[in-house]
Protein backbone atom coordinates (compact mmCIF):
# COMPACT_ATOMS: atom_id res chain seq x y z
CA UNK A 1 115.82 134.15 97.52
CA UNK A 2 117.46 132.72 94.39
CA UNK A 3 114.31 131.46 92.90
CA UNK A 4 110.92 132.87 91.95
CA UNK A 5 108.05 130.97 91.32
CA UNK A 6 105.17 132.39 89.53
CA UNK A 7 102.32 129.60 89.92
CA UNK A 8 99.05 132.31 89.24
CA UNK A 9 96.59 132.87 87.12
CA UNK A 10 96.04 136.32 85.28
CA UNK A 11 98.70 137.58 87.39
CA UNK A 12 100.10 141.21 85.35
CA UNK A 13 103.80 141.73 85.96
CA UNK A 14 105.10 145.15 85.72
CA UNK A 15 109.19 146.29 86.64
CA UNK A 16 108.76 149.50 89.25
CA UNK A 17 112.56 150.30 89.41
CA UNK A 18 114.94 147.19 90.84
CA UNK A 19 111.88 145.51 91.83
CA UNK A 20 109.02 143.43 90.33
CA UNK A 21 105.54 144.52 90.82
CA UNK A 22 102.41 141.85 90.81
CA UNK A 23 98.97 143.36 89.36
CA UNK A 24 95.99 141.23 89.95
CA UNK A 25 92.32 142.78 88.37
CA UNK A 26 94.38 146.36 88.29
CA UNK A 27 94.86 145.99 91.92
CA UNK A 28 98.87 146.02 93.20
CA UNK A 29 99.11 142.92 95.50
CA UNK A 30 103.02 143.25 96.19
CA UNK A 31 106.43 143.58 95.17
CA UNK A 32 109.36 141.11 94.80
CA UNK A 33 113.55 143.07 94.16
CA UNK A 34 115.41 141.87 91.57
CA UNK A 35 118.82 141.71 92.96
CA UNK A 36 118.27 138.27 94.80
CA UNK A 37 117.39 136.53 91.77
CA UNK A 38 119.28 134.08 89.67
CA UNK A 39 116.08 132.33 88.33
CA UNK A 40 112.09 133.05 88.08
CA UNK A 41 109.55 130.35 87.03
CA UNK A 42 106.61 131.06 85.45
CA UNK A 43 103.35 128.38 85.49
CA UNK A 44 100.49 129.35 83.27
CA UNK A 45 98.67 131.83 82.40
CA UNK A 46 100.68 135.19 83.24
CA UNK A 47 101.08 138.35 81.83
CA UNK A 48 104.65 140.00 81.44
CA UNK A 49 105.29 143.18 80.35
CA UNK A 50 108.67 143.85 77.77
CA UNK A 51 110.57 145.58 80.25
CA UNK A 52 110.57 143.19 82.78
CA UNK A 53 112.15 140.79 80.43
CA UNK A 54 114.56 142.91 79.69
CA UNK A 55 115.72 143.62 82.70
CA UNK A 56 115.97 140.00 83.90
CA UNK A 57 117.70 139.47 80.47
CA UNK A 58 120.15 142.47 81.32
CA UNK A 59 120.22 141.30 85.17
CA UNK A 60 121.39 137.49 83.58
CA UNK A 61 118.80 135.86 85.41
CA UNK A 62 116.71 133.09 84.03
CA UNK A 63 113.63 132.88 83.28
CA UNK A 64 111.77 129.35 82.69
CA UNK A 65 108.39 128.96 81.20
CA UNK A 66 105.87 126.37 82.05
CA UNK A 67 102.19 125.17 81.18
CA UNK A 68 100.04 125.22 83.39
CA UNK A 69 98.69 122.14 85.18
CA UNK A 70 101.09 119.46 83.90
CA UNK A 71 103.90 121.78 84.36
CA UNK A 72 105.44 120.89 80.72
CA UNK A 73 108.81 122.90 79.60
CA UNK A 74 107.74 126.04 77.44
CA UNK A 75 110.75 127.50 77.27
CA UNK A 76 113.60 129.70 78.37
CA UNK A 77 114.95 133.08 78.33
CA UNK A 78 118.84 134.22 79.18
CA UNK A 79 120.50 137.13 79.20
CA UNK A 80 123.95 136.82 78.69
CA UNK A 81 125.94 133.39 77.45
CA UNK A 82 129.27 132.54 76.88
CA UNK A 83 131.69 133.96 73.85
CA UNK A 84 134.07 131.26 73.99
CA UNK A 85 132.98 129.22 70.09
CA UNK A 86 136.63 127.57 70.72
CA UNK A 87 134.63 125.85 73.34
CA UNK A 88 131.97 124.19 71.33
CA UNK A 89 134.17 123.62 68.49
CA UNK A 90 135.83 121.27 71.04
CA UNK A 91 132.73 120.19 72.20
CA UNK A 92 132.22 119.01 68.55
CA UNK A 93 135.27 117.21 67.49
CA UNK A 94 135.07 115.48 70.94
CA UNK A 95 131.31 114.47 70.87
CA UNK A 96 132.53 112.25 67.77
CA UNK A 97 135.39 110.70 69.25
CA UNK A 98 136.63 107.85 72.05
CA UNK A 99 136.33 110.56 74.47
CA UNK A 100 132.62 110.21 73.96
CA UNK A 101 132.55 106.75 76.01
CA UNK A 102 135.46 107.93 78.04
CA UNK A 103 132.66 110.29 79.54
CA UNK A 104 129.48 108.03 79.10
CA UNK A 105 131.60 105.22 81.32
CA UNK A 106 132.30 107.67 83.42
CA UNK A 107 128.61 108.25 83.53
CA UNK A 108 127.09 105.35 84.10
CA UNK A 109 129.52 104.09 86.98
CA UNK A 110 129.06 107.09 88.86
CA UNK A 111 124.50 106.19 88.80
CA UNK A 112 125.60 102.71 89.08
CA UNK A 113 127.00 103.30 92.29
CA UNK A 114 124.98 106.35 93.82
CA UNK A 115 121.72 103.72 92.88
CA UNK A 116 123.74 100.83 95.01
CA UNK A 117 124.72 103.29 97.67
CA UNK A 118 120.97 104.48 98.47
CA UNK A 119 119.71 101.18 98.80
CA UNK A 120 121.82 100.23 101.32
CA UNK A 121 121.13 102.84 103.07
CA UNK A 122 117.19 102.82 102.91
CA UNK A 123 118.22 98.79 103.77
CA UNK A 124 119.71 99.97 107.31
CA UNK A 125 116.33 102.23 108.13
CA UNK A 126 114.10 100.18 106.98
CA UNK A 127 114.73 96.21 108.08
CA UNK A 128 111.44 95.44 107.16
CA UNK A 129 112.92 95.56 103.40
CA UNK A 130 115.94 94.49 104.08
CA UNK A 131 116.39 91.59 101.73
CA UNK A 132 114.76 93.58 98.39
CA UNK A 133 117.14 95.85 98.89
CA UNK A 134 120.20 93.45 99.89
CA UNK A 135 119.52 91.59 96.51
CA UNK A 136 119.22 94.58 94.17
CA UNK A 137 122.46 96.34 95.51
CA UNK A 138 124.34 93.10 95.10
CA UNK A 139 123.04 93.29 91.25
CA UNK A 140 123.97 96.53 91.01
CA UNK A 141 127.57 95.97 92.50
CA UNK A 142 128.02 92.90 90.02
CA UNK A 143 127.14 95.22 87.11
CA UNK A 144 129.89 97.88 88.62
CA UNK A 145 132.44 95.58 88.72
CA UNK A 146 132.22 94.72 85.25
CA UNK A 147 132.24 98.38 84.60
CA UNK A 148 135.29 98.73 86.61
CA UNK A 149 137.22 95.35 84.84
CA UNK A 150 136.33 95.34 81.43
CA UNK A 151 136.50 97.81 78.68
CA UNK A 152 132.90 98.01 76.90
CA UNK A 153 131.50 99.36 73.87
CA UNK A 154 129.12 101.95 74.06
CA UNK A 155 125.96 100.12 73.25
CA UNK A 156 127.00 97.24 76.02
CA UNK A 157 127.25 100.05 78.48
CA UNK A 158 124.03 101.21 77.43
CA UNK A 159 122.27 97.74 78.04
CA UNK A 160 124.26 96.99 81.61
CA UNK A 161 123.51 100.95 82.61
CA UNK A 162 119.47 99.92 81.61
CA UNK A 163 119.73 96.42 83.65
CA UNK A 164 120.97 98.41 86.57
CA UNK A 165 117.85 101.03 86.17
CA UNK A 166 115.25 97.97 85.56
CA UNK A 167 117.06 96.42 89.29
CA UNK A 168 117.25 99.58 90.55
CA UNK A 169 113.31 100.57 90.18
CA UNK A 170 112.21 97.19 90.93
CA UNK A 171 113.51 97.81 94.37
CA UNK A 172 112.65 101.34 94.81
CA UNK A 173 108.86 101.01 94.35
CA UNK A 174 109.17 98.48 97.19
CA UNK A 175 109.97 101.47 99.09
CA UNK A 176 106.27 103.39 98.95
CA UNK A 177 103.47 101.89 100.51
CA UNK A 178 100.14 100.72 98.24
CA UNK A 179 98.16 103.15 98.24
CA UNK A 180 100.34 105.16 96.15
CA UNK A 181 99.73 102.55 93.76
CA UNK A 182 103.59 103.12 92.48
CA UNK A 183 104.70 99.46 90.71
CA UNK A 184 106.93 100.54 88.08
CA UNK A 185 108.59 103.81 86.73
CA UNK A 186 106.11 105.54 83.77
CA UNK A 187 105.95 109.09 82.60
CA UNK A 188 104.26 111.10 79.43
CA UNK A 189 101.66 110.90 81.08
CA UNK A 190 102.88 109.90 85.03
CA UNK A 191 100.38 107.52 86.39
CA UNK A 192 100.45 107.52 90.10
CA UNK A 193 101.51 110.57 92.56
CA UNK A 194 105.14 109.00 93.30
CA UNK A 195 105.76 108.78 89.15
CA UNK A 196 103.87 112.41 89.29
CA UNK A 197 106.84 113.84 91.76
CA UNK A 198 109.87 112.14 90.12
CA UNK A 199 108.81 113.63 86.82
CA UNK A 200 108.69 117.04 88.34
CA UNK A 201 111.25 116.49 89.98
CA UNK A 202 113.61 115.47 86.91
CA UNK A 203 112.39 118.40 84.72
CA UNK A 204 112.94 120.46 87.01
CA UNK A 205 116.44 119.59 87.54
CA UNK A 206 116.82 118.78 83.49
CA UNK A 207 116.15 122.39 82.68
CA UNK A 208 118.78 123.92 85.90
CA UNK A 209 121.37 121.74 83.94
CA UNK A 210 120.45 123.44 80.65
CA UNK A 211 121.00 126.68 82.32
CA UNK A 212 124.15 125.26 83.47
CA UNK A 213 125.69 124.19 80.39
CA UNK A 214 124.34 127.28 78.09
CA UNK A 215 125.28 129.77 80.65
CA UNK A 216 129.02 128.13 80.98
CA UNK A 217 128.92 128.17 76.73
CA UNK A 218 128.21 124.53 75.60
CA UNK A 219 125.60 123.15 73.57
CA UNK A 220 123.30 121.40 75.29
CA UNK A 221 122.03 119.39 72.40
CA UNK A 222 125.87 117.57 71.67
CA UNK A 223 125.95 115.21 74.16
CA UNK A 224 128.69 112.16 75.06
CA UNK A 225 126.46 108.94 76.03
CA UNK A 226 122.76 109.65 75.40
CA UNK A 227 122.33 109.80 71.72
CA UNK A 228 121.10 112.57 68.57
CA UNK A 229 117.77 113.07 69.35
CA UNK A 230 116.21 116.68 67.41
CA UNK A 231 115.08 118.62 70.09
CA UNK A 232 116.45 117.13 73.26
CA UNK A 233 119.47 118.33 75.31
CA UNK A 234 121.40 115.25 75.01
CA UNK A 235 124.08 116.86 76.86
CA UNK A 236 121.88 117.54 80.01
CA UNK A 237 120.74 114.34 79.81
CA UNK A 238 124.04 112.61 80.22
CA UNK A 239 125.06 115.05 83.33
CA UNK A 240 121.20 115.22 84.94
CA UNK A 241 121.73 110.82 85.24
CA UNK A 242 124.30 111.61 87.90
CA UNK A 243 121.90 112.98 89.78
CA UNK A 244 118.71 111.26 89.65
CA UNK A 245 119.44 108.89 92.62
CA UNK A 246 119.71 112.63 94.79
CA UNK A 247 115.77 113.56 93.58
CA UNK A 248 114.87 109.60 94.06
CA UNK A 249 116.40 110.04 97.66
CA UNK A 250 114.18 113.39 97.97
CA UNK A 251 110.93 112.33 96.33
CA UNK A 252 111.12 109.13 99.00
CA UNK A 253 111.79 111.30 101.62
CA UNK A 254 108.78 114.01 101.44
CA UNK A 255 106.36 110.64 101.42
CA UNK A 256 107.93 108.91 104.00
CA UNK A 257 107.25 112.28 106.42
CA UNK A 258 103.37 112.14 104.47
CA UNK A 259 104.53 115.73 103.55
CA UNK A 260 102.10 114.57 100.42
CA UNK A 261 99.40 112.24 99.80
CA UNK A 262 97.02 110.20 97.35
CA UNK A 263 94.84 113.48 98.02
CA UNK A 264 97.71 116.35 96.69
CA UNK A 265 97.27 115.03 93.40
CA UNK A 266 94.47 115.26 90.69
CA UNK A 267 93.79 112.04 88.08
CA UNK A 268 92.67 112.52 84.80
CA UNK A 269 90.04 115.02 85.68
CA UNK A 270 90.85 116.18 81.83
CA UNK A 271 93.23 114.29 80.42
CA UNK A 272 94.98 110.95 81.18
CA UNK A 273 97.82 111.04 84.12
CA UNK A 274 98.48 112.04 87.68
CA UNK A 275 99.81 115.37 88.44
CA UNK A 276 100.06 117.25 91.85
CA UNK A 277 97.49 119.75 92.39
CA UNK A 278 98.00 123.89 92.35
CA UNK A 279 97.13 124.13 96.21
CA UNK A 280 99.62 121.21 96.91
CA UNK A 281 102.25 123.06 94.97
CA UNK A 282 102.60 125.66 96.76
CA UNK A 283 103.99 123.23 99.47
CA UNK A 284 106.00 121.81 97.43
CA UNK A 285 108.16 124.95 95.93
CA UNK A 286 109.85 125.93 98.61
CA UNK A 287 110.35 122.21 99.38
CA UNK A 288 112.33 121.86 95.92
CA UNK A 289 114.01 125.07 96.99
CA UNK A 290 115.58 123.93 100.24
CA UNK A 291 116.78 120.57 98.56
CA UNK A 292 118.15 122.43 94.89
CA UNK A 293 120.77 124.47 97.28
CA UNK A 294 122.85 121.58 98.01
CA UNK A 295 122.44 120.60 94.14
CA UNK A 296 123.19 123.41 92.11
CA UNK A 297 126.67 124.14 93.18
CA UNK A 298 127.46 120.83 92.13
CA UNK A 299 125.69 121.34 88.70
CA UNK A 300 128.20 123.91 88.57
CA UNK A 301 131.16 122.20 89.38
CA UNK A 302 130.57 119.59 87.51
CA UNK A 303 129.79 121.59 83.81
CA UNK A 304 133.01 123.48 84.96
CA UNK A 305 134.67 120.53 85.15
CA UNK A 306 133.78 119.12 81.83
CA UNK A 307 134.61 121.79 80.11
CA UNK A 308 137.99 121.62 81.59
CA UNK A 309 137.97 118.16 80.41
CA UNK A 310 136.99 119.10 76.83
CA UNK A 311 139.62 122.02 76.47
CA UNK A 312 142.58 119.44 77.54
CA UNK A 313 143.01 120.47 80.63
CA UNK A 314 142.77 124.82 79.78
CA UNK A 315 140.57 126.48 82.01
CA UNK A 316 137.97 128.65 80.96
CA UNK A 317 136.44 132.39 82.13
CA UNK A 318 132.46 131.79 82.72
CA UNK A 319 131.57 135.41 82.96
């Protein structure tokens, strides 16, 4: 168990020695050990008492806080981070120089061509869609090849790297029959249940990637090809677009098998939007779980790997 999700309301959380123990109306309904842990979750309304936080701080696991219903980022809590400033001093001076679209090209033509790749392969199950998705990927393979031949600035890449998305959605929505009611990508609020799961999805992963890149010592606000923005991780942002095509692969998946419905999600009962329901996901945790173990290692990798990159080739110790 690397992950612990806490999806309950007026749950009490106490520590009882290397494990944690779940109060509900002053009644003890079980016990979870620490030691498996490298992240907890925690949806709504719960109660946490101090010393539990320390020792998850102490134990360096993560702990991620979200609202409630629409499952919006709270916050975070680490124990531990990094020590090396040299690192984000390099970070920095980098951030502000050519390496900045070095990276962002490197970026984009990776999504270019993991969007390209899963179309032809959704084109070879499903030859009812065959030429939708035959037309988009050879769109998306014209855009890579002027990626691959010509030397843009960063603003071009910007625009080709949003006609490739704009191609790229047109075709995946093609993918999800109509009574999902899915006809273009929208979020803040999502609109239908496919827009609902991809925005989980994404923040889900967004906020792993955070973990990442703090844990490892980086900022996560000085990012190469997404812009400044106050108060987003621009950094995560760049290094979560290599991996959207994986959750767009997964969220397809789970409603192809009818793992979910029109019926698993609720629609502006309060407020405007579509969001899965609290019964429905409790289905769809451990769902996430099985498919984030084949991510996160690359996460990994791959904020190892930059910083590499940004220290000129001089590894660094992560502990």
């Amino acid at each position: 168990m690397g992950t612990l999700y806490i999806d309950r309301k007026e749950l009490h959380i106490r520590l009882d020695g290397q494990a944690l123990a779940f109060y509900s109306n002053g009644e003890r309904e079980g016990l979870v050990p620490i030691s498996p842990l490298k992240r907890v979750i925690v949806i709504g309304n719960v109660s946490i008492e101090t010393p539990v936080l320390h020792k998850l701080s102490n134990e360096n696991i993560s702990v991620i806080f979200l609202s409630g219903k629409r499952l919006r980022f709270c916050g975070m809590l680490h124990g531990r981070l990094h020590n090396n400033g040299i690192l984000r001093v390099k970070q920095y001076e980098k951030s502000l120089s050519p390496f900045s679209l070095e990276i962002a090209s490197d970026i984009v033509k990776r999504k270019v061509s993991g969007q390209s790749e899963f179309l032809r392969d959704v084109r070879e199950s499903r030859p009812d869609l065959r030429f939708p998705m035959t037309n988009a990927s050879k769109t998306l393979e014209k855009i890579l090849e002027t990626l691959k031949t010509q030397s843009v600035e960063m603003e071009t890449l910007r625009g080709l790297e949003g006609g490739a998305s704009a191609t790229y959605f047109q075709a995946y929505t093609k993918m999800f029959p109509e009574s999902l009611k899915f006809k273009k990508r929208n979020r803040r609020p999502p609109e239908d249940p496919v827009n609902a799961m991809l925005s989980l999805c994404y923040t889900l992963l967004h906020y792993e990637m955070v973990r990442e890149i703090e844990v490892i010592g980086l900022d996560p606000t000085i990012g190469f090809y997404h812009q400044f923005d106050y108060g987003r991780e621009s950094l995560a942002c760049d290094l979560v677009e290599l991996y959207r095509t994986d959750v767009d692969r997964f969220v397809w998946e789970i409603f192809r098998e009818r793992i979910f419905a029109v019926r698993d999600f609720a629609h502006g009962d309060e407020r405007p939007g579509c969001y899965l329901k609290k019964e429905s996901r409790k289905r769809f945790y451990p769902l996430y779980e099985e498919w984030a173990k084949g991510i996160r290692p690359k996460l990994v990798n791959k904020v190892r790997t930059l910083s590499v990159r940004i220290m000129d080739g001089q590894d660094i110790i992560s502990e």
